[in-house]
Structure formats: structure tokens, C-alpha cells
PDB file of N, CA and C in Angstrom:
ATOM      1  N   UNK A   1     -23.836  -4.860 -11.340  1.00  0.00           N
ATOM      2  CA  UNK A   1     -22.595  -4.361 -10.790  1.00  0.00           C
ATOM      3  C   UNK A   1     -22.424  -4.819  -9.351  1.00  0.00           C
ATOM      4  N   UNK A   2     -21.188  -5.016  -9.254  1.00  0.00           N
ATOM      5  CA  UNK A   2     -20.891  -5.083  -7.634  1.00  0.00           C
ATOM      6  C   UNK A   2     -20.779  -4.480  -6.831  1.00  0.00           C
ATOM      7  N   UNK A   3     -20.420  -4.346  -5.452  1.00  0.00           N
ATOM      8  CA  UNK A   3     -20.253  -3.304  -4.652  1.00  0.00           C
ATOM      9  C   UNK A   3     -18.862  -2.911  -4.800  1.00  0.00           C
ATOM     10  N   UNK A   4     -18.331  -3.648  -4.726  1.00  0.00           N
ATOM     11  CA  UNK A   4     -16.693  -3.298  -4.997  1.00  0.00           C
ATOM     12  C   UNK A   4     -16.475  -2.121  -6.712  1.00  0.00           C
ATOM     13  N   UNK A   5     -17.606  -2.983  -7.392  1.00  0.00           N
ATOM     14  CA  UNK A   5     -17.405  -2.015  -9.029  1.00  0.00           C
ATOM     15  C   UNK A   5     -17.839  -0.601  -8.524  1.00  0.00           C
ATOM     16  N   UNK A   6     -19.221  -0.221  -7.613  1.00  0.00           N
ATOM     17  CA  UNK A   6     -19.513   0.677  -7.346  1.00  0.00           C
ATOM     18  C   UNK A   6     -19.194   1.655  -6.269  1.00  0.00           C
ATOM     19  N   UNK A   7     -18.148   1.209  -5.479  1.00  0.00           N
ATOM     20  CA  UNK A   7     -17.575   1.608  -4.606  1.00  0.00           C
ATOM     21  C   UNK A   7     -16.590   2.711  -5.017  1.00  0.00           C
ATOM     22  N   UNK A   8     -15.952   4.383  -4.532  1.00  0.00           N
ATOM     23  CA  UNK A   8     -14.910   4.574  -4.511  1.00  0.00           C
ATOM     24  C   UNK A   8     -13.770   3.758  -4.274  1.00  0.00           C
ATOM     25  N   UNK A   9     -12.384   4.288  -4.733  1.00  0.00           N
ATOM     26  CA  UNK A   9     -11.264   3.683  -4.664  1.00  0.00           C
ATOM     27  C   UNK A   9     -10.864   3.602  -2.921  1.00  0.00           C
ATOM     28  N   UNK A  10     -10.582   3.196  -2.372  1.00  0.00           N
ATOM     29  CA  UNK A  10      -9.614   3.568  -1.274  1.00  0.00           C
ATOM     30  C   UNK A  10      -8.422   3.549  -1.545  1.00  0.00           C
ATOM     31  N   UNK A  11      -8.305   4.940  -0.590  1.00  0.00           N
ATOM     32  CA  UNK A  11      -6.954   5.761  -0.580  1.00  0.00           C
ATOM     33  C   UNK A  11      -5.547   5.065  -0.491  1.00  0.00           C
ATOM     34  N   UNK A  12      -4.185   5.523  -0.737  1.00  0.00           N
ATOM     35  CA  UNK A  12      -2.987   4.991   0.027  1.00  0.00           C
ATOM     36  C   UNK A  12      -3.166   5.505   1.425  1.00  0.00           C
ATOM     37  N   UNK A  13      -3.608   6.270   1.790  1.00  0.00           N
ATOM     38  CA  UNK A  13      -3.371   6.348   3.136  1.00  0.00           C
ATOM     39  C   UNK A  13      -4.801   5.752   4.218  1.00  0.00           C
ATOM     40  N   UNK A  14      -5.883   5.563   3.455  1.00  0.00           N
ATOM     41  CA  UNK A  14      -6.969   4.728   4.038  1.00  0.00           C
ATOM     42  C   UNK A  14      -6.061   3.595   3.935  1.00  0.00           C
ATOM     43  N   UNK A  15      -5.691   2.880   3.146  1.00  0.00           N
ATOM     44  CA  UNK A  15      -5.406   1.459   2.831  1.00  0.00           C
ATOM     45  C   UNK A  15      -4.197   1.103   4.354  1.00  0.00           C
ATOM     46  N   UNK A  16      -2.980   2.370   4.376  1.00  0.00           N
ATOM     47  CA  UNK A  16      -2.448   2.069   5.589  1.00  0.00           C
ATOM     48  C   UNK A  16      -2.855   2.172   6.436  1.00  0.00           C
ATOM     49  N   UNK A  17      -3.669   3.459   7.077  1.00  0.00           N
ATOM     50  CA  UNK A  17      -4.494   2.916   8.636  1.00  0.00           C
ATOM     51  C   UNK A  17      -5.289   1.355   8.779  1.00  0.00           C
ATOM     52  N   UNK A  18      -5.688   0.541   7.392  1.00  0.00           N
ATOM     53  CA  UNK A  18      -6.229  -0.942   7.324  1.00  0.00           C
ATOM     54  C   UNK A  18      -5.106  -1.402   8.425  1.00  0.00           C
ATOM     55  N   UNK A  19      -3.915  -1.102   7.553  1.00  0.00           N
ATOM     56  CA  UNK A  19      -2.457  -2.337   8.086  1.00  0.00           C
ATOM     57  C   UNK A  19      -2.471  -2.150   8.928  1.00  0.00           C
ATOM     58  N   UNK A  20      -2.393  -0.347  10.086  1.00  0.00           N
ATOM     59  CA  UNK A  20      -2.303  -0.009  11.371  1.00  0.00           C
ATOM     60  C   UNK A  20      -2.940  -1.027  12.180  1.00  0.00           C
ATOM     61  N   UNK A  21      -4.464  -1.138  11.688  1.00  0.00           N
ATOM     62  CA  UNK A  21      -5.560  -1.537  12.698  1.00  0.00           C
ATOM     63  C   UNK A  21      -5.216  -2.887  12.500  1.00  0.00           C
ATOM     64  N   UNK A  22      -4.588  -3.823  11.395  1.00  0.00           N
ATOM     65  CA  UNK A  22      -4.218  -5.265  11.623  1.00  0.00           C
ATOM     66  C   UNK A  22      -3.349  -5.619  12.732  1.00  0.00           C
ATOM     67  N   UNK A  23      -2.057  -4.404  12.391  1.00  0.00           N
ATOM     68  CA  UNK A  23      -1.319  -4.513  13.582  1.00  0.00           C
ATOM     69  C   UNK A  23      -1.517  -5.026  14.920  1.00  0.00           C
ATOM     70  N   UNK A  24      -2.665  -3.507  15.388  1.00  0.00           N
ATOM     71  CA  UNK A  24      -2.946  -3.085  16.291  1.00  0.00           C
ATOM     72  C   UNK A  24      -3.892  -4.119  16.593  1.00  0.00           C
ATOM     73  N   UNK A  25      -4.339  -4.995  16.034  1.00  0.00           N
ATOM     74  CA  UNK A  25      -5.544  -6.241  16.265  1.00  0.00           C
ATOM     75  C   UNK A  25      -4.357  -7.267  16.778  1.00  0.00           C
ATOM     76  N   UNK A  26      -3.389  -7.624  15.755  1.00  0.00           N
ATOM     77  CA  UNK A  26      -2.760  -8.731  16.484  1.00  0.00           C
ATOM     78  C   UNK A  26      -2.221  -8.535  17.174  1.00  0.00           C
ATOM     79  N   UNK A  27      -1.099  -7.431  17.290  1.00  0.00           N
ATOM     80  CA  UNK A  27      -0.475  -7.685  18.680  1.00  0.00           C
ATOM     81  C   UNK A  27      -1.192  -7.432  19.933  1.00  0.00           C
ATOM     82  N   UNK A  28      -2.359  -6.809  20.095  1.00  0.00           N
ATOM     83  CA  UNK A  28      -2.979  -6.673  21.174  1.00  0.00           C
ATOM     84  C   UNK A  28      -3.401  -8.052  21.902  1.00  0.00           C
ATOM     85  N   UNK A  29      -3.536  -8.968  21.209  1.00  0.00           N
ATOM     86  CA  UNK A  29      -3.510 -10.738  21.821  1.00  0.00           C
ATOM     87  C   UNK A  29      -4.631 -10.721  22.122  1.00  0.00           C
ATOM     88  N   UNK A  30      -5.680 -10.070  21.838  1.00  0.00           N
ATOM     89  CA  UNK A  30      -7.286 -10.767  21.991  1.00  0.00           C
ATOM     90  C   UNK A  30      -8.127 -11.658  20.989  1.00  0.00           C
ATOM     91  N   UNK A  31      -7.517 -11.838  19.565  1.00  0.00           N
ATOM     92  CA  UNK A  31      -8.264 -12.163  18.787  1.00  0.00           C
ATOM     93  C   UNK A  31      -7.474 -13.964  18.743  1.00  0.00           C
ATOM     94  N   UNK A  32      -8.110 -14.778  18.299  1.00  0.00           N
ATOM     95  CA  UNK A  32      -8.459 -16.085  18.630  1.00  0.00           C
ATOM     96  C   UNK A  32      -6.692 -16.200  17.439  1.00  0.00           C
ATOM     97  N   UNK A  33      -6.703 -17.043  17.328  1.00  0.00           N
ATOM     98  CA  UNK A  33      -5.386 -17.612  16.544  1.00  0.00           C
ATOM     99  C   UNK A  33      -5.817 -17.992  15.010  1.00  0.00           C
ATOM    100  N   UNK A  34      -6.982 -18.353  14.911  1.00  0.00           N
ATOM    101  CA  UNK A  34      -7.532 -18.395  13.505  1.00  0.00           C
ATOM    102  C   UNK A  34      -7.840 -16.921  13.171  1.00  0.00           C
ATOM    103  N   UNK A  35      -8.545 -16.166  13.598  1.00  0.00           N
ATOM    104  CA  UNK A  35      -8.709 -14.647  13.147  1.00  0.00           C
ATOM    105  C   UNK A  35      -7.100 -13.688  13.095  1.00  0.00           C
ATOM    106  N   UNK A  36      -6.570 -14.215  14.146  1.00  0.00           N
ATOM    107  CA  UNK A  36      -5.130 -13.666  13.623  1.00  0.00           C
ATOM    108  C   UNK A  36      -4.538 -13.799  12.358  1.00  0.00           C
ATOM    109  N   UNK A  37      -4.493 -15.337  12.455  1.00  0.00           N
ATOM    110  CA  UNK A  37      -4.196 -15.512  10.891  1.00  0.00           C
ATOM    111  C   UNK A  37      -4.480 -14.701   9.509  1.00  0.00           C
ATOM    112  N   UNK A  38      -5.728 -15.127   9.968  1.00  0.00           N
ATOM    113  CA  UNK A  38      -7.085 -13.992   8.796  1.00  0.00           C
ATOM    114  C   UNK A  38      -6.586 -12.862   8.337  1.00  0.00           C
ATOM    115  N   UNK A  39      -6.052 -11.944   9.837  1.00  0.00           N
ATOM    116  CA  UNK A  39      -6.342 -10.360   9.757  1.00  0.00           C
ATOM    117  C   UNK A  39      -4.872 -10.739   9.254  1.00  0.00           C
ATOM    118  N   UNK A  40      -3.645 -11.103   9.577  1.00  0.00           N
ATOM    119  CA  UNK A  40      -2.409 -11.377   8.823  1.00  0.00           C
ATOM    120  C   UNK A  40      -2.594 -11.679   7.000  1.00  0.00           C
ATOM    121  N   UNK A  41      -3.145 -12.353   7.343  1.00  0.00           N
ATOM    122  CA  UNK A  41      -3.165 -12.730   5.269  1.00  0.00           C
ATOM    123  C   UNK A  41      -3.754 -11.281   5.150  1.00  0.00           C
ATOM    124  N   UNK A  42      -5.070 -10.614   5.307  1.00  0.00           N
ATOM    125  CA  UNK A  42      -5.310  -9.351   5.417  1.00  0.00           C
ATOM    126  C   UNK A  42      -4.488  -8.419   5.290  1.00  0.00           C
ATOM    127  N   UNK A  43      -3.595  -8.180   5.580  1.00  0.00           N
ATOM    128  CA  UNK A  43      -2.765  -6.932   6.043  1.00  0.00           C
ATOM    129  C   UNK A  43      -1.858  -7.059   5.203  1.00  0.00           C
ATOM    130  N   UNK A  44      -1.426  -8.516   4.924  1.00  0.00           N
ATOM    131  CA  UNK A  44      -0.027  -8.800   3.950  1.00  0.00           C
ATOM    132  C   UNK A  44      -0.746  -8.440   2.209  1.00  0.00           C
ATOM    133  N   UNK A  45      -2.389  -8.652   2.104  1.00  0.00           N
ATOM    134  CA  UNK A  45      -2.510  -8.070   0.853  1.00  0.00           C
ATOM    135  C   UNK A  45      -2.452  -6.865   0.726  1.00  0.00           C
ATOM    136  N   UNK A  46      -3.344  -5.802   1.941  1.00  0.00           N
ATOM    137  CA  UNK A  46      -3.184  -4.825   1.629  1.00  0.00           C
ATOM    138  C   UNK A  46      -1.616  -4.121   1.225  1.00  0.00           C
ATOM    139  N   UNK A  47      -0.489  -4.813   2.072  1.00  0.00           N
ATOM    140  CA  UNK A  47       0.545  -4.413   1.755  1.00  0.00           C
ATOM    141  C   UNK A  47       1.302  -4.340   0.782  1.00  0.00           C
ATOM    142  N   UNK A  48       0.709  -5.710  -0.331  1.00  0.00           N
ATOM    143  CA  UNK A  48       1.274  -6.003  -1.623  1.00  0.00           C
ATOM    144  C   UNK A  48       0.616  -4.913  -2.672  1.00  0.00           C
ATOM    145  N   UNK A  49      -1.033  -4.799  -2.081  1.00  0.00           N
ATOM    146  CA  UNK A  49      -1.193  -3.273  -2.941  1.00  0.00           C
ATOM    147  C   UNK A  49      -0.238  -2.087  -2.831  1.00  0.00           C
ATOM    148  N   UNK A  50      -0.188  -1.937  -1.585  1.00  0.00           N
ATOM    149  CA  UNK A  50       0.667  -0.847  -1.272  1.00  0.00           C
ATOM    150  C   UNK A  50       2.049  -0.213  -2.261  1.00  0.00           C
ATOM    151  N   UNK A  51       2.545  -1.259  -2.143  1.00  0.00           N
ATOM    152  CA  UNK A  51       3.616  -1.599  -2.626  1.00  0.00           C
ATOM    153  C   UNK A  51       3.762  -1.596  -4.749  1.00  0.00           C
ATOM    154  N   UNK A  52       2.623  -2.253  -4.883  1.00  0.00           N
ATOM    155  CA  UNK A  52       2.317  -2.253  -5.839  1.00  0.00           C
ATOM    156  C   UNK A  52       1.908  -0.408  -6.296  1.00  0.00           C
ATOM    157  N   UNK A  53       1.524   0.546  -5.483  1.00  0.00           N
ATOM    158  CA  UNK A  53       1.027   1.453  -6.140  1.00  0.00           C
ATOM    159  C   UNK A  53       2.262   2.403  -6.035  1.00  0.00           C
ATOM    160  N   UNK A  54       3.189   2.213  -4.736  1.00  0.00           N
ATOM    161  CA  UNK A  54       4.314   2.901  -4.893  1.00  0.00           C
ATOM    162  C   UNK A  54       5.378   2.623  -5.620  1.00  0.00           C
ATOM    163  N   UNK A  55       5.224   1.392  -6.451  1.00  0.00           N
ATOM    164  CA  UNK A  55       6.363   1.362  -7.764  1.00  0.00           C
ATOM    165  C   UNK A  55       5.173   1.821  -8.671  1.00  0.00           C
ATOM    166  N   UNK A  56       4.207   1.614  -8.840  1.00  0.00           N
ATOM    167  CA  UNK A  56       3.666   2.871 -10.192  1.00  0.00           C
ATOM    168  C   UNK A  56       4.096   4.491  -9.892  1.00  0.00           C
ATOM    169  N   UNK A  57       3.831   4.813  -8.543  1.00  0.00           N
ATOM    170  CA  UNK A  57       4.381   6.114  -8.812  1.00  0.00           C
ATOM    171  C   UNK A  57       5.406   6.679  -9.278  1.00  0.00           C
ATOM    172  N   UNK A  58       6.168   5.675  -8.439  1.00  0.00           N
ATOM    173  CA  UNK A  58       7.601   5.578  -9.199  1.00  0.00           C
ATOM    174  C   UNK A  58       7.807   5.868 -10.505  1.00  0.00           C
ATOM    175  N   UNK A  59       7.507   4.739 -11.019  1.00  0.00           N
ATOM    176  CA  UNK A  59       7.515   4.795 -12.834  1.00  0.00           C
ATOM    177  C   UNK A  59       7.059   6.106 -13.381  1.00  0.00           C
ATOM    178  N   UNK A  60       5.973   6.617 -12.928  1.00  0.00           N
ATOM    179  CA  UNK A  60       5.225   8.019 -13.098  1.00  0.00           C
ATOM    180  C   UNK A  60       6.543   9.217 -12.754  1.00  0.00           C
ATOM    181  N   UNK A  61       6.753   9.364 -11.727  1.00  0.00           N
ATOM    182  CA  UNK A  61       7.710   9.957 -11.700  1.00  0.00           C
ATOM    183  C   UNK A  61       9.163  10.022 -12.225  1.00  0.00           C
ATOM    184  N   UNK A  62       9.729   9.119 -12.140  1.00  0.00           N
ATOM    185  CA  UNK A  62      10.678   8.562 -13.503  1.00  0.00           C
ATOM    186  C   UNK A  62      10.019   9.239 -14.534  1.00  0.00           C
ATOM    187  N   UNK A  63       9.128   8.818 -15.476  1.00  0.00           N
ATOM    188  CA  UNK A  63       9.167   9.201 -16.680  1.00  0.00           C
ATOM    189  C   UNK A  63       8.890  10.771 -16.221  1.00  0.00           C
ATOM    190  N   UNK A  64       8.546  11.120 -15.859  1.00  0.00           N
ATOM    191  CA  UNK A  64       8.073  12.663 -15.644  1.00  0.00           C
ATOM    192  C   UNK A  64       9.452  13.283 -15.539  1.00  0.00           C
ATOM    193  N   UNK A  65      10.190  13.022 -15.208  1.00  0.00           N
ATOM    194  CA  UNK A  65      12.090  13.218 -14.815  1.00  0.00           C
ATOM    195  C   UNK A  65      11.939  13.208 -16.341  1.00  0.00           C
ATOM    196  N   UNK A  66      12.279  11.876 -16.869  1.00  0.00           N
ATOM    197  CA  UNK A  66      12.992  11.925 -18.694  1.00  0.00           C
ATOM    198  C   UNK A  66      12.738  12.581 -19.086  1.00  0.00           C
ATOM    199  N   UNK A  67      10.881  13.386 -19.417  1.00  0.00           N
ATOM    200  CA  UNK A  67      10.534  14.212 -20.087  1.00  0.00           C
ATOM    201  C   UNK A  67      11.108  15.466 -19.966  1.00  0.00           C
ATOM    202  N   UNK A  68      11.066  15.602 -18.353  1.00  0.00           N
ATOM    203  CA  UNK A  68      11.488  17.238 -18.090  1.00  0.00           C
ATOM    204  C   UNK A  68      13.164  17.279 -18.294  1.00  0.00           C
ATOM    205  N   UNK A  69      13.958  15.991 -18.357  1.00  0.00           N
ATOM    206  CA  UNK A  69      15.001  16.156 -18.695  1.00  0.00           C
ATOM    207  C   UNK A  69      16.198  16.735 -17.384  1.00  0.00           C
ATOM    208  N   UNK A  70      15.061  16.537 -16.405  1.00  0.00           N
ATOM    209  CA  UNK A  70      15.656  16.554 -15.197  1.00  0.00           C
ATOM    210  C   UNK A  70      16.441  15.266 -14.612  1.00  0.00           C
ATOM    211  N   UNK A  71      17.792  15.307 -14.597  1.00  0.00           N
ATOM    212  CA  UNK A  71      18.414  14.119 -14.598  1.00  0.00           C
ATOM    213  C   UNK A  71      18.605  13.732 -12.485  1.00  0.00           C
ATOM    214  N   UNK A  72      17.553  13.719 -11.896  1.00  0.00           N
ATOM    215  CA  UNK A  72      17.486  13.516 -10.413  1.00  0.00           C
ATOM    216  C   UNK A  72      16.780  11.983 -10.470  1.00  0.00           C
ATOM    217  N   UNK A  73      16.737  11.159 -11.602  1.00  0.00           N
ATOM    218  CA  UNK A  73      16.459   9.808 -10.716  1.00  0.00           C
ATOM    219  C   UNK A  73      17.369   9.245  -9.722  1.00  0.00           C
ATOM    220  N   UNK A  74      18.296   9.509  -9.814  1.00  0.00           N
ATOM    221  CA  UNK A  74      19.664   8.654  -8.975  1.00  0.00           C
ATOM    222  C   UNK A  74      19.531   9.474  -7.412  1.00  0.00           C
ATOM    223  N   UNK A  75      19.164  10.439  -7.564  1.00  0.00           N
ATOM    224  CA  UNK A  75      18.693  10.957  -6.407  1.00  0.00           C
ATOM    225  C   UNK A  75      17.867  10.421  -5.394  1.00  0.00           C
ATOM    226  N   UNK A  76      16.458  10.277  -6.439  1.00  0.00           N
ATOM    227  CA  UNK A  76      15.279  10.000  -6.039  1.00  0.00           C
ATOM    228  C   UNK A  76      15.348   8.612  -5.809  1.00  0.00           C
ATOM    229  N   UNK A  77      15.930   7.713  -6.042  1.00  0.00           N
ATOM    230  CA  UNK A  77      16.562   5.918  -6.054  1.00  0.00           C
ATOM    231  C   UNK A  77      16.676   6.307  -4.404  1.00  0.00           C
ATOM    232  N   UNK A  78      17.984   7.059  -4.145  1.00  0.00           N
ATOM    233  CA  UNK A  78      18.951   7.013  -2.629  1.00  0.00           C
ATOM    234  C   UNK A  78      17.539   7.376  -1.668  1.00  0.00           C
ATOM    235  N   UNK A  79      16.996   8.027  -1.927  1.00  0.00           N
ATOM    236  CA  UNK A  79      15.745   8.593  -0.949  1.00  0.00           C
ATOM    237  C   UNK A  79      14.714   7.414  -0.650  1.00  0.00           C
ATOM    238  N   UNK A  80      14.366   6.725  -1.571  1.00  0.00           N
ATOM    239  CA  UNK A  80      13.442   5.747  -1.862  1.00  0.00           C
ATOM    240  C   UNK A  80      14.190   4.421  -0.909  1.00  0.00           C
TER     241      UNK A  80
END
């Protein structure tokens, strides 16, 4: 097994303090122009997870609406 197989998940909200601290790495202007880069490709995956887990919730919630027959997706769309 790997470490990654054996590892807990990290969180949505661990995963955004990652992006914070990319931020907070590049714009601070100390890190070399190749490590910028780095921590950029970095930050842009974590973000595609991100992103990726908040349209599953989505969907989760959606269907959880159909079932309950609660007709507030159009709601929940404008908020989103």
C-alpha cells in the first residue's frame, strides 16, 4: 500500500487553507519563479478537486430535493 492509500482523506476545508497558503506563498514574492510556478500548478489542482467535490454535493443535494419532493432546486441554482 501507499501512503496516499493509507492516509486519511483531506478535508474541503483542509484542502482550501492548501490554496490559502499557495496564495499566500506567491504573492508574498519570495519564492524563486520556478517554485511559483510549481505552487501555481499546485493550487490550480487542488482547486479542480474542489470544484469537483462541490458539483457532487450538488448532485447529492439535488437528488435529495426530488426525493423529498421539495421543489427548491431553482432556488438553490440562484444561491450557488
Amino acid at each position: 500500500m501507499t501512503k496516499q492509500e493509507t492516509a486519511e482523506p483531506i478535508s474541503f476545508e483542509q484542502r482550501l487553507t492548501q490554496v490559502k497558503a499557495v496564495i499566500d506563498g506567491i504573492e508574498g514574492g519570495q519564492l524563486p519563479l520556478e517554485e511559483s510556478v510549481r505552487q501555481y500548478e499546485k493550487g490550480i489542482a487542488v482547486l479542480n478537486a474542489l470544484e469537483e467535490e462541490l458539483n457532487e454535493m450538488k448532485r447529492r443535494i439535488t437528488i435529495l430535493q426530488q426525493r423529498d419532493g421539495n421543489g427548491t432546486e431553482t432556488e438553490m441554482e440562484e444561491k450557488l
